[in-house]
PDB file of N, CA and C in Angstrom:
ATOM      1  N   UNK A   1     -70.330  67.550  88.240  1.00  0.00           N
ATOM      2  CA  UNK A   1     -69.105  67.074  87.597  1.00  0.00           C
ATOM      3  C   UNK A   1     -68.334  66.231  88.591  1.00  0.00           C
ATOM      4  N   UNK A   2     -66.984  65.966  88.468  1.00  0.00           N
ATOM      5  CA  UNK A   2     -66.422  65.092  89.512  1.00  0.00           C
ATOM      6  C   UNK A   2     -66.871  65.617  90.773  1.00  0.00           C
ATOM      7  N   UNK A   3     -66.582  64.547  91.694  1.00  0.00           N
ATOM      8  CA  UNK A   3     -66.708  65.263  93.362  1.00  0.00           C
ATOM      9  C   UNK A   3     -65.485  64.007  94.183  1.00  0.00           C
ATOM     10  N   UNK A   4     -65.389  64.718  95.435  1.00  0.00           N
ATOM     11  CA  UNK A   4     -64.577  64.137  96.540  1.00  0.00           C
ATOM     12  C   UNK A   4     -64.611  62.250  96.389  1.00  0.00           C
ATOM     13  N   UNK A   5     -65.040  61.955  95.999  1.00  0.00           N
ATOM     14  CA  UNK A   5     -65.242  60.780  96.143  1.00  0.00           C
ATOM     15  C   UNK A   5     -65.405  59.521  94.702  1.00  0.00           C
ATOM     16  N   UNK A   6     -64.542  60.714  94.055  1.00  0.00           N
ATOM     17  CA  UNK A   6     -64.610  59.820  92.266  1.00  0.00           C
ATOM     18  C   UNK A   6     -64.322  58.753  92.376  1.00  0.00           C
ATOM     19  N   UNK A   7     -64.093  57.674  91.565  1.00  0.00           N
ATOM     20  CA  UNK A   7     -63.921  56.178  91.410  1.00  0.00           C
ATOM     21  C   UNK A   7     -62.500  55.980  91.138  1.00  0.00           C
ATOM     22  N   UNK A   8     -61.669  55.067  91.096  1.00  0.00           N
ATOM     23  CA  UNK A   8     -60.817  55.213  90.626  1.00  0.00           C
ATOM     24  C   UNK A   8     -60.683  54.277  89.531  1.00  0.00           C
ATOM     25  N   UNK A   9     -61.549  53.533  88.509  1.00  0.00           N
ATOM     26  CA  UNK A   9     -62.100  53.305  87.505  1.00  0.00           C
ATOM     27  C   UNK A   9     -62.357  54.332  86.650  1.00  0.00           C
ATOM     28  N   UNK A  10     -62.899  55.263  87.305  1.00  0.00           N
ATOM     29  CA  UNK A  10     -63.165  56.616  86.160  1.00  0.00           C
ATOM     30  C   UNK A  10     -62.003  57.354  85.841  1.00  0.00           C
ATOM     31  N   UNK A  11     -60.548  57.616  86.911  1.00  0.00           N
ATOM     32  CA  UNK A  11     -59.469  58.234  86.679  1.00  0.00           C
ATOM     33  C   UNK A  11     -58.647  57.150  85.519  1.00  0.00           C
ATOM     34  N   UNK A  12     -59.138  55.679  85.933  1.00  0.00           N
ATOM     35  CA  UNK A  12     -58.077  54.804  84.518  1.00  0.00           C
ATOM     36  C   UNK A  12     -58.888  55.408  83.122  1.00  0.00           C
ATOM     37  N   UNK A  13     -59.967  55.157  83.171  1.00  0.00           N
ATOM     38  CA  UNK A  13     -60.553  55.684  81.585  1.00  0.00           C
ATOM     39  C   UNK A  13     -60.053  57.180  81.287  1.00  0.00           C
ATOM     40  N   UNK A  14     -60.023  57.930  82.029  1.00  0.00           N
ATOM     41  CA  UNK A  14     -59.351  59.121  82.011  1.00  0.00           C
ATOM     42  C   UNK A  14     -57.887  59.265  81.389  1.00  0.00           C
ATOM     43  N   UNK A  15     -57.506  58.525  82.234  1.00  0.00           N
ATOM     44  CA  UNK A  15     -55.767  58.570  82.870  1.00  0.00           C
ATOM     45  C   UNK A  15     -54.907  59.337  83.108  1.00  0.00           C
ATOM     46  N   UNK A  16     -55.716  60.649  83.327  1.00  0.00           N
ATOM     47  CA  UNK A  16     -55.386  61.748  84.030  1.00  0.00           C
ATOM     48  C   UNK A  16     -56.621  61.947  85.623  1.00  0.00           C
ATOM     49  N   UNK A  17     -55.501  62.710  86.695  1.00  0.00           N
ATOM     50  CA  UNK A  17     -56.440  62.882  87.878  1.00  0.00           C
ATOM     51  C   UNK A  17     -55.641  64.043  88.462  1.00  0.00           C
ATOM     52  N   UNK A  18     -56.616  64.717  89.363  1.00  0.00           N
ATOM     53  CA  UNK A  18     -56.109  66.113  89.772  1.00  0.00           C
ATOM     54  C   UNK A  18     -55.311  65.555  90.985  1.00  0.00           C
ATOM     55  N   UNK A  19     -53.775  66.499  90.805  1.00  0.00           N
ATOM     56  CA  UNK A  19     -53.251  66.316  92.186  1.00  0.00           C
ATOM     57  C   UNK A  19     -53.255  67.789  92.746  1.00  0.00           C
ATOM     58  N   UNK A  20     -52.690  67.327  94.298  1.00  0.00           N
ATOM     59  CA  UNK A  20     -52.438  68.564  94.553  1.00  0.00           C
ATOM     60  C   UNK A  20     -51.298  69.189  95.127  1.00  0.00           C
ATOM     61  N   UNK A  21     -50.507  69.887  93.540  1.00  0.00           N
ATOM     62  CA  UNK A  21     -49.010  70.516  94.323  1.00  0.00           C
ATOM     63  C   UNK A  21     -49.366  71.448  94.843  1.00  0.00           C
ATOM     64  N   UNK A  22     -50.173  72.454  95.325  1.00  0.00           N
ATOM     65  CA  UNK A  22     -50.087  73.651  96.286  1.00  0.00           C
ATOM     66  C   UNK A  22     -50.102  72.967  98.101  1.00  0.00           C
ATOM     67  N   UNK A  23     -50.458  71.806  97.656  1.00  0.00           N
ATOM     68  CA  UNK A  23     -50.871  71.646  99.342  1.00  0.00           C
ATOM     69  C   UNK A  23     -51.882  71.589 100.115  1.00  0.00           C
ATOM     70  N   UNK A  24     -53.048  71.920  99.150  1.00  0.00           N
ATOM     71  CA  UNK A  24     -54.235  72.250 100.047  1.00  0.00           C
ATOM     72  C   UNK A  24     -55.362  71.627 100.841  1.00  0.00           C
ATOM     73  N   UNK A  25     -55.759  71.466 101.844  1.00  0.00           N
ATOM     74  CA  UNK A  25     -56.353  70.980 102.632  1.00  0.00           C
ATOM     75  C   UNK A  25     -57.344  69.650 101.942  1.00  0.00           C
ATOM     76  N   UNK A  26     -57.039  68.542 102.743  1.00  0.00           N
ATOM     77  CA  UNK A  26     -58.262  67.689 101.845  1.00  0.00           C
ATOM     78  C   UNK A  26     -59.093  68.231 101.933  1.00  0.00           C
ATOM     79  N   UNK A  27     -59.803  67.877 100.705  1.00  0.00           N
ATOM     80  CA  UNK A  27     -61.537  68.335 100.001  1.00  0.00           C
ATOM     81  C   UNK A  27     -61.414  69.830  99.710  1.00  0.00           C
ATOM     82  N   UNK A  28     -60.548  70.558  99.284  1.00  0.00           N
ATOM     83  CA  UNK A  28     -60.476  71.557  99.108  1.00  0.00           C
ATOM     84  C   UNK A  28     -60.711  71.855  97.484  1.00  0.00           C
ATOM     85  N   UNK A  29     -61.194  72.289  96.936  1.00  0.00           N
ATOM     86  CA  UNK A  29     -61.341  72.344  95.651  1.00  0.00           C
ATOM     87  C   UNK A  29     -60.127  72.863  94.776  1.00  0.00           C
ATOM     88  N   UNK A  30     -59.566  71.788  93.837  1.00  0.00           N
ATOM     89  CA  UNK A  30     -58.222  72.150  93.360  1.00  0.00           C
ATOM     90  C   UNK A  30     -58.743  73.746  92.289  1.00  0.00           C
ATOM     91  N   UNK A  31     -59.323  73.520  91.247  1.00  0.00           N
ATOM     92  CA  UNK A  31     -59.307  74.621  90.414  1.00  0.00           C
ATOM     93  C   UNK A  31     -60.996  74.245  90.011  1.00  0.00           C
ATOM     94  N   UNK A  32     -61.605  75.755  89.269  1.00  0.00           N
ATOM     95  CA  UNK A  32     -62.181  75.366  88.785  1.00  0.00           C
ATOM     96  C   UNK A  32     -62.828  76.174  87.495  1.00  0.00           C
ATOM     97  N   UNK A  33     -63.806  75.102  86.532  1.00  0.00           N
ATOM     98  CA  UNK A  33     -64.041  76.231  85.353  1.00  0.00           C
ATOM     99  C   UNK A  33     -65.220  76.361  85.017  1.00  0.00           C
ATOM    100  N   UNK A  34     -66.092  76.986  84.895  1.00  0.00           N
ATOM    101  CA  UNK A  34     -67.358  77.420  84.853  1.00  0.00           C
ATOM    102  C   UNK A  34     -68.550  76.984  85.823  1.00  0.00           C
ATOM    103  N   UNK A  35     -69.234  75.811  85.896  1.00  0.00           N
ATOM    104  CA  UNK A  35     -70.434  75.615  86.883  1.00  0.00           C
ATOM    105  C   UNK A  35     -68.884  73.926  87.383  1.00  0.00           C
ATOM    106  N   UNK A  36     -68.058  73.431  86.433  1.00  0.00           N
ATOM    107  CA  UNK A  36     -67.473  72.186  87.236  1.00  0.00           C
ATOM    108  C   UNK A  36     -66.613  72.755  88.047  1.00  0.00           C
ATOM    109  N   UNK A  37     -66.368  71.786  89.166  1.00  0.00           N
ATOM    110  CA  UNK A  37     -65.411  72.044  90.133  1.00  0.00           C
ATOM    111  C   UNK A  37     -64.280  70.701  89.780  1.00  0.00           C
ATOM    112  N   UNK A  38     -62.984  70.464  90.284  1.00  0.00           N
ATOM    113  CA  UNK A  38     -62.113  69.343  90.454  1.00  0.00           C
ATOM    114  C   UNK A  38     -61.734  69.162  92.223  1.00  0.00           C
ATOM    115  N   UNK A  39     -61.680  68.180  92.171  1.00  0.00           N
ATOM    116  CA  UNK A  39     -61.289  67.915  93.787  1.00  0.00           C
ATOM    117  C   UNK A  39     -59.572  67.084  93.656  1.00  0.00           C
ATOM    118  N   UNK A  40     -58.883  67.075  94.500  1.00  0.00           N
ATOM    119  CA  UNK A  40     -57.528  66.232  94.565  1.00  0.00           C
ATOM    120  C   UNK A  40     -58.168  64.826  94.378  1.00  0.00           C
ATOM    121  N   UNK A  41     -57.870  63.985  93.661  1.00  0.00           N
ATOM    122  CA  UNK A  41     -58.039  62.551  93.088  1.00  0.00           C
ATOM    123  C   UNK A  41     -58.967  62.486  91.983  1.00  0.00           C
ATOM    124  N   UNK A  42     -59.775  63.481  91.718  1.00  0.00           N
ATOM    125  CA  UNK A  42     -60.703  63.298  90.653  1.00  0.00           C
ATOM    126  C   UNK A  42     -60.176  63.011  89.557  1.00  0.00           C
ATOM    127  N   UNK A  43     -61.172  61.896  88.603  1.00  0.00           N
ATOM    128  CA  UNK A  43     -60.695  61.765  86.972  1.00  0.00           C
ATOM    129  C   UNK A  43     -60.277  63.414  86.284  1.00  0.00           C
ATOM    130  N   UNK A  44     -59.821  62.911  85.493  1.00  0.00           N
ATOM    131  CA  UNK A  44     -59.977  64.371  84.922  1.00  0.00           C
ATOM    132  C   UNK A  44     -59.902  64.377  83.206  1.00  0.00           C
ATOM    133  N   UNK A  45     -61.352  64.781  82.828  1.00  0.00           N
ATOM    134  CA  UNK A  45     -61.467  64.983  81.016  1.00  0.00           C
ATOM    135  C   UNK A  45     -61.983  66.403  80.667  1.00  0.00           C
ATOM    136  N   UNK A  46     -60.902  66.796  79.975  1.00  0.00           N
ATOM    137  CA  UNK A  46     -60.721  68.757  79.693  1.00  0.00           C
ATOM    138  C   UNK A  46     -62.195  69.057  79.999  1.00  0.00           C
ATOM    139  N   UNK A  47     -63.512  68.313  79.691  1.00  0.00           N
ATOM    140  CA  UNK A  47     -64.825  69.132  79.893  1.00  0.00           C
ATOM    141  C   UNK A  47     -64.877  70.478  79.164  1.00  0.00           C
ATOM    142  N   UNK A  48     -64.296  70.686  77.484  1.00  0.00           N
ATOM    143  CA  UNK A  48     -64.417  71.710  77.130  1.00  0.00           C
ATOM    144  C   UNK A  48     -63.727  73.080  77.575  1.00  0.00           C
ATOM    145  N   UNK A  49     -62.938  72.476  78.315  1.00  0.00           N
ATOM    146  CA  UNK A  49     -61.560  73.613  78.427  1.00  0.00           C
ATOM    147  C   UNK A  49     -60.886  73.771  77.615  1.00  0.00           C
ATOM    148  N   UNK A  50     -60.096  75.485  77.345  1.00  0.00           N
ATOM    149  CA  UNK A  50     -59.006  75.770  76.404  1.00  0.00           C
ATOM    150  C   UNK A  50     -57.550  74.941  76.608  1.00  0.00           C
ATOM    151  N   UNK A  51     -57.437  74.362  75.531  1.00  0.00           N
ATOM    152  CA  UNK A  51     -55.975  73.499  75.147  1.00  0.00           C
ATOM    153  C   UNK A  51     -54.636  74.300  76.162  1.00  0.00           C
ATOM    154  N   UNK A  52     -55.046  75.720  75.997  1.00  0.00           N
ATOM    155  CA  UNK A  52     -54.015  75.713  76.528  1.00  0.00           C
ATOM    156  C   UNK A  52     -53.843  76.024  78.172  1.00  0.00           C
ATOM    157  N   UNK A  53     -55.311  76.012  78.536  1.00  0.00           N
ATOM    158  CA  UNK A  53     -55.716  76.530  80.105  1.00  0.00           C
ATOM    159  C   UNK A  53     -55.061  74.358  80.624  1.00  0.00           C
ATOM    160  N   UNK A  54     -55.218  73.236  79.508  1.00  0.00           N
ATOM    161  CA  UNK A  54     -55.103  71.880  79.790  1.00  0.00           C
ATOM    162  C   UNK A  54     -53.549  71.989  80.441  1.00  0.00           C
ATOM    163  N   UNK A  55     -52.841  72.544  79.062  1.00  0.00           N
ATOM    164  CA  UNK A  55     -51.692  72.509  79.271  1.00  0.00           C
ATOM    165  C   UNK A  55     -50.871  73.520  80.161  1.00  0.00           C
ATOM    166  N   UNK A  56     -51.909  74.135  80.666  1.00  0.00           N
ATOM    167  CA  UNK A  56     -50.297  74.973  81.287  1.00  0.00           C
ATOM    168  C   UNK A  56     -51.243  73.545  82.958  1.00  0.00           C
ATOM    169  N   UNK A  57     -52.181  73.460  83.266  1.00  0.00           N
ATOM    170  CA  UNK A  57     -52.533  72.499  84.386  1.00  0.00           C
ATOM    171  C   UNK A  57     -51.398  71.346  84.103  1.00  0.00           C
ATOM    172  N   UNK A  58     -51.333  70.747  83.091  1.00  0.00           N
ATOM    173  CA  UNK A  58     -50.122  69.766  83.129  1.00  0.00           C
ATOM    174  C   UNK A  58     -48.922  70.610  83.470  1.00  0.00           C
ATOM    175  N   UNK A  59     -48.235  71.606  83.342  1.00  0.00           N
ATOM    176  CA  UNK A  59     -47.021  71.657  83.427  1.00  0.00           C
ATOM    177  C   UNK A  59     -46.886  72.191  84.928  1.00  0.00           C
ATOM    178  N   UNK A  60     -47.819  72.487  85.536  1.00  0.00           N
ATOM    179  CA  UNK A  60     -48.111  73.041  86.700  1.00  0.00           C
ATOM    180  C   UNK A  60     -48.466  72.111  88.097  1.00  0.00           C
ATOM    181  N   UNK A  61     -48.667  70.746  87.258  1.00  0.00           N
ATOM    182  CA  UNK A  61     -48.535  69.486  88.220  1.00  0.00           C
ATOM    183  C   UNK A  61     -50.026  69.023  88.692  1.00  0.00           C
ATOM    184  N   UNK A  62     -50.926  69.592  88.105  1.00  0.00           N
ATOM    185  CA  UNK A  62     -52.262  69.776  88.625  1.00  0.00           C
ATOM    186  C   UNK A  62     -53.122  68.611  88.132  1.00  0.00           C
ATOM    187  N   UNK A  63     -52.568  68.281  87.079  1.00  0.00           N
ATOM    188  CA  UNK A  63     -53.290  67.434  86.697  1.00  0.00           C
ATOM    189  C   UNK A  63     -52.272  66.158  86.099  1.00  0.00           C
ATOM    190  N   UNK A  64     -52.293  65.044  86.418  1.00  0.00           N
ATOM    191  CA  UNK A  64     -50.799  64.410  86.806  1.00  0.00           C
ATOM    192  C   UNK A  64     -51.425  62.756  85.722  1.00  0.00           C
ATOM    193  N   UNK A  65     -50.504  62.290  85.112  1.00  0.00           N
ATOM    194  CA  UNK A  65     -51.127  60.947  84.484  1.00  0.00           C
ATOM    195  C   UNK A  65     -51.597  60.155  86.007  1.00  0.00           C
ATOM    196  N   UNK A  66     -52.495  59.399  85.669  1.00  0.00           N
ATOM    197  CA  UNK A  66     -53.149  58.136  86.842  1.00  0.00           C
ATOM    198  C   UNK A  66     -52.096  57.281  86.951  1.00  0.00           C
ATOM    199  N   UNK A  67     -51.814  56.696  88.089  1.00  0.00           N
ATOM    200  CA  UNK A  67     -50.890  56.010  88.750  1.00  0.00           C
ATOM    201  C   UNK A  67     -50.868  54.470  87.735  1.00  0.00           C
ATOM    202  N   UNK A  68     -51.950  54.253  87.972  1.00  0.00           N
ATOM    203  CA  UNK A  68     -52.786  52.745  86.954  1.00  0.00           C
ATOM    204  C   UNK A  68     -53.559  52.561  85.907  1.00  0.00           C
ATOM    205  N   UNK A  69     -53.529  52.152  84.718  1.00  0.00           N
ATOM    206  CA  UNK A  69     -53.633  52.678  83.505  1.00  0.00           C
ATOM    207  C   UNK A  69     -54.345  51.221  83.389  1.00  0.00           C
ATOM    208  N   UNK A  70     -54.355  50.334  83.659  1.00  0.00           N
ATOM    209  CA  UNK A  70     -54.945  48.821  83.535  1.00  0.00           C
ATOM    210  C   UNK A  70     -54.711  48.430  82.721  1.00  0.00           C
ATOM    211  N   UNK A  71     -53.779  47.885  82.158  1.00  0.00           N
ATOM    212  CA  UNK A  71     -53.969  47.236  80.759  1.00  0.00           C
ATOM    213  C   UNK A  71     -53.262  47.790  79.490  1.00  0.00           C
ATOM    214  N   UNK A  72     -53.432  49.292  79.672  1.00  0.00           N
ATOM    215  CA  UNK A  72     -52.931  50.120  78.348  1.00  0.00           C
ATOM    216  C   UNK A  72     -51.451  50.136  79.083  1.00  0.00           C
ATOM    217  N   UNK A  73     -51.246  50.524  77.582  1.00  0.00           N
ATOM    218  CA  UNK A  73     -49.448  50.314  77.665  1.00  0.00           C
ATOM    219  C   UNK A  73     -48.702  52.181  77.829  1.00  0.00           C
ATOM    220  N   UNK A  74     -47.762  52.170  77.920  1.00  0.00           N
ATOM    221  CA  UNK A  74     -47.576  53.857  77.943  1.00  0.00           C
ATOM    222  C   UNK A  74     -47.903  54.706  76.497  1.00  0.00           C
ATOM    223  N   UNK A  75     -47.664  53.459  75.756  1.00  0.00           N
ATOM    224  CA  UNK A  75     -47.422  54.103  74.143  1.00  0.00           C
ATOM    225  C   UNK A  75     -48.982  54.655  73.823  1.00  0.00           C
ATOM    226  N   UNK A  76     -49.677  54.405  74.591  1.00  0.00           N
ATOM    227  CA  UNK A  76     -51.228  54.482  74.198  1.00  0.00           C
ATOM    228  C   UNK A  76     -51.502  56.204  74.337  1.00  0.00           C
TER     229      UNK A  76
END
């Protein structure tokens, strides 16, 4: 699944990417859910996660809109 070194082409198609509010060491693995892992900068697409395991990661800062969206507008 993602790794340390995602694209940042893949986080615009996304337009979500893992940050990291705890702090933790680069390359440290932010969270993870079954065989995928997330790293700090990775794209990030639920991969069949519960709606609400998505949402409490958004309110928790973990998973943050992409800085650069290319093109799309916010309304998108």
């Amino acid at each position: 699944m993602p790794s340390p070194d995602a694209q940042d082409d893949d986080a615009v198609m996304f337009r979500y990417v893992v940050a990291n509010p705890y702090g933790l060491p680069k390359g440290s693995r932010i969270f993870s859910w079954e065989e995928d892992e997330w790293f700090e900068g990775d794209p990030f697409g639920p991969s069949g996660l519960p709606a609400d395991f998505v949402e409490w990661l958004i309110e928790e800062g973990v998973i943050v809109k992409a800085a650069s969206t290319r093109g799309a507008s916010e309304a998108d």
